[in-house]
PDB file of N, CA and C in Angstrom:
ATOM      1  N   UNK A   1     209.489 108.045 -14.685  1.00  0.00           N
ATOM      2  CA  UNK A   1     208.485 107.025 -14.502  1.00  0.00           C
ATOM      3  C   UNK A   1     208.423 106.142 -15.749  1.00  0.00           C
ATOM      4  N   UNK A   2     208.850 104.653 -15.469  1.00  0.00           N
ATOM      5  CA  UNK A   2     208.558 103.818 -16.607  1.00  0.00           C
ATOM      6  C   UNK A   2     207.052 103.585 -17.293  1.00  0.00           C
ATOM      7  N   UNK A   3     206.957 103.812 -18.567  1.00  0.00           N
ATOM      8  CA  UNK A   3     205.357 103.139 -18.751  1.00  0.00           C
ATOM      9  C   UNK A   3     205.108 101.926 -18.887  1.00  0.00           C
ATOM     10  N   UNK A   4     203.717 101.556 -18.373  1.00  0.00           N
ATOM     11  CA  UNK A   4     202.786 100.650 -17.678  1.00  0.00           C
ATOM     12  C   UNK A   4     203.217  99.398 -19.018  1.00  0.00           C
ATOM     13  N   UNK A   5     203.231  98.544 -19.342  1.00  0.00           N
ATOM     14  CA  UNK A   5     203.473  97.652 -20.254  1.00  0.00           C
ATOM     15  C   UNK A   5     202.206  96.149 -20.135  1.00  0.00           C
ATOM     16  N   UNK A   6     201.192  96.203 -20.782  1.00  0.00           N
ATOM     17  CA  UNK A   6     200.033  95.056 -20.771  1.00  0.00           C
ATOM     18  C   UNK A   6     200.046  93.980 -21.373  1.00  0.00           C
ATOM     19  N   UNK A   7     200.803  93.081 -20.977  1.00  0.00           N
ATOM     20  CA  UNK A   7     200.517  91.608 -21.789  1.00  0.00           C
ATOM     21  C   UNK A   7     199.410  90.754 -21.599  1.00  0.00           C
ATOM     22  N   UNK A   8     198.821  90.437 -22.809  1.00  0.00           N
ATOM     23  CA  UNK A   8     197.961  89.567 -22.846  1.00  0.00           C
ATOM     24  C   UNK A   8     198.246  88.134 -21.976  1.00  0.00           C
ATOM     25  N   UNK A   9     197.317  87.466 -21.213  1.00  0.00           N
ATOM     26  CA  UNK A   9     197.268  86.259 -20.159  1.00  0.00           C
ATOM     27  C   UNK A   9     198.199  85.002 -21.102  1.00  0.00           C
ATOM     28  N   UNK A  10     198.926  84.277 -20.725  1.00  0.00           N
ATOM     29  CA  UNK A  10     200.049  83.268 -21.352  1.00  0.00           C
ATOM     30  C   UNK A  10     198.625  82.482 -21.990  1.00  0.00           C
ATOM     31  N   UNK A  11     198.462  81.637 -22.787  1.00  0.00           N
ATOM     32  CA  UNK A  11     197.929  80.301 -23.004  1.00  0.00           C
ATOM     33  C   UNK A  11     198.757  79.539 -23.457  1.00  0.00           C
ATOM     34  N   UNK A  12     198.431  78.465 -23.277  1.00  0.00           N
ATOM     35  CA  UNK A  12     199.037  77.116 -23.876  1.00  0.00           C
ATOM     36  C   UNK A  12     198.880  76.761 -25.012  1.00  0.00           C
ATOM     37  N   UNK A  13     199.682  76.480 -26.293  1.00  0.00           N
ATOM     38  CA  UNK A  13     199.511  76.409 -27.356  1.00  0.00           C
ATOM     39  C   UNK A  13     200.150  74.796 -27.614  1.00  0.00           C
ATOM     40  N   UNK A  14     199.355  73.702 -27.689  1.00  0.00           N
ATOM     41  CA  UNK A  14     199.995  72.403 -27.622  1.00  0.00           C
ATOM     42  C   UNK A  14     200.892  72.239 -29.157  1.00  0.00           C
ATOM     43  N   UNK A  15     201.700  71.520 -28.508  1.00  0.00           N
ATOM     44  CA  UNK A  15     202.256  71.353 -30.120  1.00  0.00           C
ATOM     45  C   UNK A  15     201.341  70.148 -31.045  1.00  0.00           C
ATOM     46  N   UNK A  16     201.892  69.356 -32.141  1.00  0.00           N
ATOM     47  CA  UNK A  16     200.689  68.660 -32.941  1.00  0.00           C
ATOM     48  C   UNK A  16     201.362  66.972 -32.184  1.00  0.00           C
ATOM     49  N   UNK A  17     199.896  66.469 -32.683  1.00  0.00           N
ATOM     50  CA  UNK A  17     199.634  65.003 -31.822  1.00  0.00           C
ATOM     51  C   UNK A  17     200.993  64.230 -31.836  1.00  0.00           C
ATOM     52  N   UNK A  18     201.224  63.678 -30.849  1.00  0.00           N
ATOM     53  CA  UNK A  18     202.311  62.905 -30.736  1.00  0.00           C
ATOM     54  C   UNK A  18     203.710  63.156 -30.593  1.00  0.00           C
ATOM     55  N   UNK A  19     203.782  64.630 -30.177  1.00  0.00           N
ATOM     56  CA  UNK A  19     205.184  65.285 -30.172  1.00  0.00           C
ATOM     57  C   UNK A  19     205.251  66.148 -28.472  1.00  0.00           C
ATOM     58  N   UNK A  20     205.988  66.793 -28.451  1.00  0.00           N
ATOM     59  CA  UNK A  20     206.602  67.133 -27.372  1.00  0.00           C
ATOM     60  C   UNK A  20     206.664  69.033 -27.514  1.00  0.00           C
ATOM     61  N   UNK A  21     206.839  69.959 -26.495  1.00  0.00           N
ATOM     62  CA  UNK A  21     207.298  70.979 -27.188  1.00  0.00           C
ATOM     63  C   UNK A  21     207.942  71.508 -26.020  1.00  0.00           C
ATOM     64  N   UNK A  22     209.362  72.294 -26.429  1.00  0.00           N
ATOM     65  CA  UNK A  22     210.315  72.689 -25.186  1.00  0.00           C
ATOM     66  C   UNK A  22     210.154  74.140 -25.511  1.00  0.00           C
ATOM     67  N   UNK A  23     209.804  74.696 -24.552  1.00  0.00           N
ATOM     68  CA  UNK A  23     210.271  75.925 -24.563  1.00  0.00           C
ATOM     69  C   UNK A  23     211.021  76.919 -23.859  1.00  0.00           C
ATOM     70  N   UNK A  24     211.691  77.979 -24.229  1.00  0.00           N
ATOM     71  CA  UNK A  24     213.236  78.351 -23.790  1.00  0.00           C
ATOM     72  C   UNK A  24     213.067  79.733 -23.292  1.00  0.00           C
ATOM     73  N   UNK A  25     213.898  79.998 -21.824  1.00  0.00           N
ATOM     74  CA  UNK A  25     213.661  81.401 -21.368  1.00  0.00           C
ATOM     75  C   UNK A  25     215.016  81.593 -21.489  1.00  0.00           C
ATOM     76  N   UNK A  26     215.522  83.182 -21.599  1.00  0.00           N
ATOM     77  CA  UNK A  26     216.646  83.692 -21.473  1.00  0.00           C
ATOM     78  C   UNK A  26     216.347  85.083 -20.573  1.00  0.00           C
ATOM     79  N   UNK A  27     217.365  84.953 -19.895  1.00  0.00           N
ATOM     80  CA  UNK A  27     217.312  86.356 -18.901  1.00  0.00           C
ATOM     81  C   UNK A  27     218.622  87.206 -18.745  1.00  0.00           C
ATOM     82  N   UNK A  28     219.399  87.941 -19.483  1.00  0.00           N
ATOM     83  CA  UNK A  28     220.285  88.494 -19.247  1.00  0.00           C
ATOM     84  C   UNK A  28     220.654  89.817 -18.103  1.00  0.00           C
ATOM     85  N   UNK A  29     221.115  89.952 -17.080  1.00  0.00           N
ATOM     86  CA  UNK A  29     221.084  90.883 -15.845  1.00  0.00           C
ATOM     87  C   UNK A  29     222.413  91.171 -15.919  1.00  0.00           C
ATOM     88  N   UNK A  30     222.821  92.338 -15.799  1.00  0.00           N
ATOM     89  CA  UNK A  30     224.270  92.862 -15.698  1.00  0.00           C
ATOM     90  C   UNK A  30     225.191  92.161 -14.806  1.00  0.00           C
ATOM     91  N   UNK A  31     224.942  91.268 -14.306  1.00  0.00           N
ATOM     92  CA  UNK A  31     226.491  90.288 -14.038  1.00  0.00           C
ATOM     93  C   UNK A  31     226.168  89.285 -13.859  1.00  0.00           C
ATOM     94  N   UNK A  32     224.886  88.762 -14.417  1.00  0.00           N
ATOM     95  CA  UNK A  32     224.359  87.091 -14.074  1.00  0.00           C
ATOM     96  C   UNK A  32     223.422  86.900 -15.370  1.00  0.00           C
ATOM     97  N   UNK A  33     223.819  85.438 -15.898  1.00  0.00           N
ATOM     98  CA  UNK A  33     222.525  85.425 -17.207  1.00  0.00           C
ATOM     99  C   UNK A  33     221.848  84.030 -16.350  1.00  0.00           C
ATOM    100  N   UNK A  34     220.801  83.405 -16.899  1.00  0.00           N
ATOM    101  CA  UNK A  34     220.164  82.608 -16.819  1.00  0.00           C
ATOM    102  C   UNK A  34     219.646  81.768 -18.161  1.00  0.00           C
ATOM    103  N   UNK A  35     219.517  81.022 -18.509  1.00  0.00           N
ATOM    104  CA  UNK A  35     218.933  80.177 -19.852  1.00  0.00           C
ATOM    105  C   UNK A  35     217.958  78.705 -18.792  1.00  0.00           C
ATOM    106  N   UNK A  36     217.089  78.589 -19.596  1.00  0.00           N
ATOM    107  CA  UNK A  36     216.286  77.928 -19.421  1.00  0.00           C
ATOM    108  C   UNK A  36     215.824  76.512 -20.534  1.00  0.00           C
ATOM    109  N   UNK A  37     215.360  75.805 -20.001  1.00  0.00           N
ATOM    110  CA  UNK A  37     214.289  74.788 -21.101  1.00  0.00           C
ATOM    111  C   UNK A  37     213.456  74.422 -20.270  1.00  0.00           C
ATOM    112  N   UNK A  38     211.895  74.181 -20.349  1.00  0.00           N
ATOM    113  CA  UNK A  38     210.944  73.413 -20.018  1.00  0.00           C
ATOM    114  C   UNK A  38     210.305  72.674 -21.489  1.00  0.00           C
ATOM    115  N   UNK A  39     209.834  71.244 -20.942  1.00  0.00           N
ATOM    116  CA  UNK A  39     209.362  70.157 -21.796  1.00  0.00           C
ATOM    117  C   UNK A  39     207.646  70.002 -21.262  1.00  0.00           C
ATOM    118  N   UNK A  40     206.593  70.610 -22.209  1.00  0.00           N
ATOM    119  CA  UNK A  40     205.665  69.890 -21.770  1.00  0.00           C
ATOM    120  C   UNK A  40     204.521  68.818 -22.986  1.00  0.00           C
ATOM    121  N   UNK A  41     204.062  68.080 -22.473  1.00  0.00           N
ATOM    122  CA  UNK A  41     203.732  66.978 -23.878  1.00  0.00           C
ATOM    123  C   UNK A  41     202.678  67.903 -24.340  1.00  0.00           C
ATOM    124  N   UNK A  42     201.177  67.573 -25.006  1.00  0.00           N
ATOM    125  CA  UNK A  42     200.080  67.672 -25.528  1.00  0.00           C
ATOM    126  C   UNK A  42     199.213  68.732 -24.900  1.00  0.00           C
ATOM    127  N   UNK A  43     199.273  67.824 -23.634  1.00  0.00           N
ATOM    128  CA  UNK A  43     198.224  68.255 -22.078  1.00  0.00           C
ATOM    129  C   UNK A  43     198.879  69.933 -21.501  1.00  0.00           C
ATOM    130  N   UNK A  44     200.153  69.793 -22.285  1.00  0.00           N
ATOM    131  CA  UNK A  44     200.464  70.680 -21.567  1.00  0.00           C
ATOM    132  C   UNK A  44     200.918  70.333 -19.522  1.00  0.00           C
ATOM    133  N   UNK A  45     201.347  68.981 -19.901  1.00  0.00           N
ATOM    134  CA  UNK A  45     202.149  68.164 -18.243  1.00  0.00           C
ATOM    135  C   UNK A  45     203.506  68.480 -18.652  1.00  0.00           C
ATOM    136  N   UNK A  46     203.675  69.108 -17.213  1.00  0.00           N
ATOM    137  CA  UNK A  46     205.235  68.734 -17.024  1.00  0.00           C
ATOM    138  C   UNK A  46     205.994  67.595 -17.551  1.00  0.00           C
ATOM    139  N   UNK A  47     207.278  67.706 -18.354  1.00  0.00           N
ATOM    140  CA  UNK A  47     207.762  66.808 -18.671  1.00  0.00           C
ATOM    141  C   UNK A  47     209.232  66.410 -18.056  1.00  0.00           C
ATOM    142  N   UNK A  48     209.816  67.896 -17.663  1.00  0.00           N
ATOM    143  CA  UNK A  48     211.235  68.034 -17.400  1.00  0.00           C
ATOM    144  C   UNK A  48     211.817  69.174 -17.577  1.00  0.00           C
ATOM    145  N   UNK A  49     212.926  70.009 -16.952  1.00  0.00           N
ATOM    146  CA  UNK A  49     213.139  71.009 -17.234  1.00  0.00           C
ATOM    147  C   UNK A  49     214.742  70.949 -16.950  1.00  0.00           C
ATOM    148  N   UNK A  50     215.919  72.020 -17.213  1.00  0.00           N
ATOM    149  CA  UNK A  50     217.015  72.127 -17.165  1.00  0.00           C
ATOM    150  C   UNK A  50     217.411  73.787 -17.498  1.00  0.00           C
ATOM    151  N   UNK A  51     218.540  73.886 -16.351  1.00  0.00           N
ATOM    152  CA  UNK A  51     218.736  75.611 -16.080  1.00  0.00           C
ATOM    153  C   UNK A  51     220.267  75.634 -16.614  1.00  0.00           C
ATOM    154  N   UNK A  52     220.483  76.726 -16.666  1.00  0.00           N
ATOM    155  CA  UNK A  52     221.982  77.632 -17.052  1.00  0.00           C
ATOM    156  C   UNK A  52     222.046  78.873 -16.709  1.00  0.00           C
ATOM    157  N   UNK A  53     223.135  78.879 -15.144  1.00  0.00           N
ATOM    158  CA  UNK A  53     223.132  80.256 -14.836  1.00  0.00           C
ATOM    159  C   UNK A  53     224.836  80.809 -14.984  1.00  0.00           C
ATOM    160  N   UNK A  54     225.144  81.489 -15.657  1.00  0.00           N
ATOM    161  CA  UNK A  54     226.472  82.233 -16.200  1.00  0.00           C
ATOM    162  C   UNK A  54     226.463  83.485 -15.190  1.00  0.00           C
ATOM    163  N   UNK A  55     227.867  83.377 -15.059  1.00  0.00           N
ATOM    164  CA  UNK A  55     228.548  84.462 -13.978  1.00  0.00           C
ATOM    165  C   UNK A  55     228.796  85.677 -15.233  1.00  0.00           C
ATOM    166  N   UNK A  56     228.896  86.582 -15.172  1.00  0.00           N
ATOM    167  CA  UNK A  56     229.330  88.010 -15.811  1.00  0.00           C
ATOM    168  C   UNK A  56     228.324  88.302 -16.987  1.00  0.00           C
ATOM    169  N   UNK A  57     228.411  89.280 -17.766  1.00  0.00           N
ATOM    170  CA  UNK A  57     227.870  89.808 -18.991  1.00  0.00           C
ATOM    171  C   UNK A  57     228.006  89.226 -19.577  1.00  0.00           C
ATOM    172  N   UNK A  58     226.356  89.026 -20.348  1.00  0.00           N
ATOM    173  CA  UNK A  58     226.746  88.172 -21.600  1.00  0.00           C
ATOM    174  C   UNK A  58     225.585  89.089 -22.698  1.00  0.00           C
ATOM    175  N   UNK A  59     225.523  89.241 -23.771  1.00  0.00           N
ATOM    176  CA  UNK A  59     224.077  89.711 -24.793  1.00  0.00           C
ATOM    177  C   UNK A  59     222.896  89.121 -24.515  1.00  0.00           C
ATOM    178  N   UNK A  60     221.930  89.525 -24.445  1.00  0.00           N
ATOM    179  CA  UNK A  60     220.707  89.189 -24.672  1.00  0.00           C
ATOM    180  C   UNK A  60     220.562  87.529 -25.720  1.00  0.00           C
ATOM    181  N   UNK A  61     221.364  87.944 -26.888  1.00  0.00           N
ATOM    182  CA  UNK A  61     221.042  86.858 -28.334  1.00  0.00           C
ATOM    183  C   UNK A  61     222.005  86.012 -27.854  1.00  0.00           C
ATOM    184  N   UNK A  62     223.263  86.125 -27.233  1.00  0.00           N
ATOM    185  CA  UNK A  62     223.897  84.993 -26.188  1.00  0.00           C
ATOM    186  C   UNK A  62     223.103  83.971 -25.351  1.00  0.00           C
ATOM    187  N   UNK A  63     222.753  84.851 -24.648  1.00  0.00           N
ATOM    188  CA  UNK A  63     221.891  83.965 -23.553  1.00  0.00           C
ATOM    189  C   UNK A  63     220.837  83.069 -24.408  1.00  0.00           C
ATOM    190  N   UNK A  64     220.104  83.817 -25.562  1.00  0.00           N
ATOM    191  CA  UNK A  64     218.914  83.343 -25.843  1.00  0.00           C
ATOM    192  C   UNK A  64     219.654  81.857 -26.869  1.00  0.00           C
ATOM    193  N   UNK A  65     221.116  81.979 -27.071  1.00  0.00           N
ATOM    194  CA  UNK A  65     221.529  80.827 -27.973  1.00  0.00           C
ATOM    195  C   UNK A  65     221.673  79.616 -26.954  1.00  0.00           C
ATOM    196  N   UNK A  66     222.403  80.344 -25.936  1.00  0.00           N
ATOM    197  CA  UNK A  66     222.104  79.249 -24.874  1.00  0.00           C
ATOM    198  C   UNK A  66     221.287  78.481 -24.507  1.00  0.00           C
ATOM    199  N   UNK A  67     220.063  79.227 -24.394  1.00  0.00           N
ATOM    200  CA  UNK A  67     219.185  78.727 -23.747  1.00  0.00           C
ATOM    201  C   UNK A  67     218.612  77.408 -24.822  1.00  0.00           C
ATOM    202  N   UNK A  68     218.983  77.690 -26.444  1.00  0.00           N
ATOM    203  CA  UNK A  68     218.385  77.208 -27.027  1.00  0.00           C
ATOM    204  C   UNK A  68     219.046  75.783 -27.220  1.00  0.00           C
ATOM    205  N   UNK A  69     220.327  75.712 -26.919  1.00  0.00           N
ATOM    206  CA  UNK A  69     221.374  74.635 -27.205  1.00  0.00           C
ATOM    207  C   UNK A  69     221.103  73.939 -25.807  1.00  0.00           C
ATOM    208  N   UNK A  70     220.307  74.385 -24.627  1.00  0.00           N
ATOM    209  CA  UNK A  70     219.986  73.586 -23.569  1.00  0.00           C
ATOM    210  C   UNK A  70     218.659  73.218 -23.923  1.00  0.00           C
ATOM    211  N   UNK A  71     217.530  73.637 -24.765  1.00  0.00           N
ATOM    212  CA  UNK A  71     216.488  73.084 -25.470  1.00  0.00           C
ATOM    213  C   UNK A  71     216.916  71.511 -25.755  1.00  0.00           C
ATOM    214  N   UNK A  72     218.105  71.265 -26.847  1.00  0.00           N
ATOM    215  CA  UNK A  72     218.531  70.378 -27.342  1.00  0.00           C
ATOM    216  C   UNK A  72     219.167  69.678 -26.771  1.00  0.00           C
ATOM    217  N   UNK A  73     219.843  69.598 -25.537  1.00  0.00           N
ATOM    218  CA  UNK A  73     220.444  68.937 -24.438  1.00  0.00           C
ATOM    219  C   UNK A  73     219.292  68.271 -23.694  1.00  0.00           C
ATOM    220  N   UNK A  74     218.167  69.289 -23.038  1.00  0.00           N
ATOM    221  CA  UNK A  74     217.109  68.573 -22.815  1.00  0.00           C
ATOM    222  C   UNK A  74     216.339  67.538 -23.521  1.00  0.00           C
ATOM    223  N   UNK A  75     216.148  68.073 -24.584  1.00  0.00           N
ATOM    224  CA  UNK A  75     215.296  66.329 -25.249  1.00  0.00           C
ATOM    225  C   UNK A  75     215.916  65.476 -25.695  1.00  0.00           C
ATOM    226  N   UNK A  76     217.294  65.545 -25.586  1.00  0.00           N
ATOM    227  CA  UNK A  76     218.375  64.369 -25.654  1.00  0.00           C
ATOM    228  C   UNK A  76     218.216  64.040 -24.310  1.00  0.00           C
ATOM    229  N   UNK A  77     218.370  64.279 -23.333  1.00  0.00           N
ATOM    230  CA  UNK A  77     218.171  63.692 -21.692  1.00  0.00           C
ATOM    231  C   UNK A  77     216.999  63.233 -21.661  1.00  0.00           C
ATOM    232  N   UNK A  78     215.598  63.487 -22.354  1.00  0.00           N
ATOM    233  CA  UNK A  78     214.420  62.593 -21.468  1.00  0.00           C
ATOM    234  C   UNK A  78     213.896  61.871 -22.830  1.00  0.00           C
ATOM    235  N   UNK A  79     215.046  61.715 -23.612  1.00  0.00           N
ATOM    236  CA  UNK A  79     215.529  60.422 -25.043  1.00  0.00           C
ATOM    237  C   UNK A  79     213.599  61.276 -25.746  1.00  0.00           C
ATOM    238  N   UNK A  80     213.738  62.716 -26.066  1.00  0.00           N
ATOM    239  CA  UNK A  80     212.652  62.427 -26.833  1.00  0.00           C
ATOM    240  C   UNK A  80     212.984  62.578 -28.378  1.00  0.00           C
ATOM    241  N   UNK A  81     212.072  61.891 -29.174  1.00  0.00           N
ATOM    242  CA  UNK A  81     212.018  61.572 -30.532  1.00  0.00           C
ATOM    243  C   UNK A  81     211.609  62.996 -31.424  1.00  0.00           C
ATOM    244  N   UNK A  82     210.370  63.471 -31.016  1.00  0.00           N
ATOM    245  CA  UNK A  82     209.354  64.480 -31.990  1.00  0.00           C
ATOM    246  C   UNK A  82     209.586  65.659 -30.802  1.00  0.00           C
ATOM    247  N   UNK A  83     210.036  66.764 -31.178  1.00  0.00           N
ATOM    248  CA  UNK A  83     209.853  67.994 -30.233  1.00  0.00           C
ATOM    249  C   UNK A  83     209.392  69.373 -31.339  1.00  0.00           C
ATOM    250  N   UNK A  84     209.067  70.013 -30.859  1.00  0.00           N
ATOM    251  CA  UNK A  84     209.009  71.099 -31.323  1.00  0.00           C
ATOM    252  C   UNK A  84     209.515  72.199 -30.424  1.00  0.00           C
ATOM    253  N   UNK A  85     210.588  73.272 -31.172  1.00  0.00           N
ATOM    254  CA  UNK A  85     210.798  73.959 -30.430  1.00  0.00           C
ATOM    255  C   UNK A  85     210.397  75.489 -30.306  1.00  0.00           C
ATOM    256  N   UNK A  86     210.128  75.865 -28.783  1.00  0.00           N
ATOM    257  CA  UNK A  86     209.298  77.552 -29.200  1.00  0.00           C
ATOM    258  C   UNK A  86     210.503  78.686 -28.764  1.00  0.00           C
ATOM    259  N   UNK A  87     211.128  79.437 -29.910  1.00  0.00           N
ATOM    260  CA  UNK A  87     211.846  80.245 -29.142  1.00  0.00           C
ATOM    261  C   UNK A  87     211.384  81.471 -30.055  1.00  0.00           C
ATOM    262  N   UNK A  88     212.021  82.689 -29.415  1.00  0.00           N
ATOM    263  CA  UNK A  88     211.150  83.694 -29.634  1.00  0.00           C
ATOM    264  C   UNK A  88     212.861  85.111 -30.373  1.00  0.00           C
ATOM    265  N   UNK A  89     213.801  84.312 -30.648  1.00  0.00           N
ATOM    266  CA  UNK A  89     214.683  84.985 -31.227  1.00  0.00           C
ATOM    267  C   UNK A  89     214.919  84.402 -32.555  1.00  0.00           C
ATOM    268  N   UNK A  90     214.731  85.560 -33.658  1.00  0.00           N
ATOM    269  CA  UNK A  90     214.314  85.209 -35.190  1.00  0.00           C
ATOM    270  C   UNK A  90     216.305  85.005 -34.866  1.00  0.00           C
ATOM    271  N   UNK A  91     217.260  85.359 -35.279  1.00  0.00           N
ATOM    272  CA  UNK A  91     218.273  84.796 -35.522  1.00  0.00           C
ATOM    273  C   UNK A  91     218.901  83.706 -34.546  1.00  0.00           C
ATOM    274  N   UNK A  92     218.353  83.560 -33.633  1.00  0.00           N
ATOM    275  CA  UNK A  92     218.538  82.055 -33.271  1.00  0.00           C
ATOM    276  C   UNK A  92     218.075  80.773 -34.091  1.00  0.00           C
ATOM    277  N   UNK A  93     216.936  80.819 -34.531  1.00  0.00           N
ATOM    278  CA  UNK A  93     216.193  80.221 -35.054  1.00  0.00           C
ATOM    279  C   UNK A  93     216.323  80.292 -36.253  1.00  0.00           C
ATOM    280  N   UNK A  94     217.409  81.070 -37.010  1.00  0.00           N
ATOM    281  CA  UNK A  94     218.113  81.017 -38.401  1.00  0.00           C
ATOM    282  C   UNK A  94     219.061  80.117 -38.298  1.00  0.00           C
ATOM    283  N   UNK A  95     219.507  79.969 -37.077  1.00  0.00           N
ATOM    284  CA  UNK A  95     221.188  79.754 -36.899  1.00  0.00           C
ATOM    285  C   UNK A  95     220.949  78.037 -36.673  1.00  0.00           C
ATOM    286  N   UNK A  96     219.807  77.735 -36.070  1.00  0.00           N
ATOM    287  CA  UNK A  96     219.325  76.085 -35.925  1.00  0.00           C
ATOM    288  C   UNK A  96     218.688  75.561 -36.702  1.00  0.00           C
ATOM    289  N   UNK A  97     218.325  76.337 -38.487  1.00  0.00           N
ATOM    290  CA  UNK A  97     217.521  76.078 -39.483  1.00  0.00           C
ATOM    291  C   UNK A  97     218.788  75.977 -40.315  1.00  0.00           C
ATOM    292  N   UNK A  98     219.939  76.795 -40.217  1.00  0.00           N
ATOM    293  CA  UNK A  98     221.054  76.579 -40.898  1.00  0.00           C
ATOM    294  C   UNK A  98     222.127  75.361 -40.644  1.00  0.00           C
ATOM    295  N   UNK A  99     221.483  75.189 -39.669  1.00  0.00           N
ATOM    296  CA  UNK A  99     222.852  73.953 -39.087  1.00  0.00           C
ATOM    297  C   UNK A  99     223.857  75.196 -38.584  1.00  0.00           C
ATOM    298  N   UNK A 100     223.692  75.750 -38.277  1.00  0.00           N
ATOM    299  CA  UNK A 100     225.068  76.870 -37.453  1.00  0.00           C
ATOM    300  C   UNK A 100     225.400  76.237 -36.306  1.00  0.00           C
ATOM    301  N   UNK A 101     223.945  76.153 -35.207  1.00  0.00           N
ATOM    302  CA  UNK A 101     223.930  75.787 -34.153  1.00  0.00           C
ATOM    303  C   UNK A 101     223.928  74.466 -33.473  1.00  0.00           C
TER     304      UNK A 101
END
């Protein structure tokens, strides 16, 4: 029996005035990944979104690089200027502070 796992309710955390904020899902499943971006402004409105679904195995920190390099594909497509981005993998987020990515 798996145990019960309680997450606190999502809220919306706007990014600061005049910017944008994308944020990135990754889903890795033993023969299918998924990567994600959604764009929402201030209000927290829909802005735009863009998917990536990969055939076979890939890592978890794969997918989640993906997902993050479709972050950046996205706000090049809806031409935005100020974004902030929310991702939730500390070495991804080394690797796009380094210029790696």
């Amino acid at each position: 029996m798996r145990p019960e796992v309680q997450r606190s309710p999502a809220r919306w955390i706007p990014p600061p005035a005049g910017s944008t904020k994308i944020i990135d899902a990754a889903l890795a499943k033993k023969f299918r990944s998924r990567a994600a971006a959604d764009a929402r402004d201030m209000a927290g409105q829909f802005l735009g979104a863009s998917a990536v679904v990969s055939e076979g195995h890939m890592d978890p920190d794969t997918v989640e690089a993906i997902a993050c390099k479709e972050d950046f594909a996205l706000a090049s497509d809806l031409v935005m200027r100020d974004f902030r981005l929310a991702c939730d993998n500390v070495g991804v987020i080394r690797s796009v502070k380094e210029g790696i990515m």
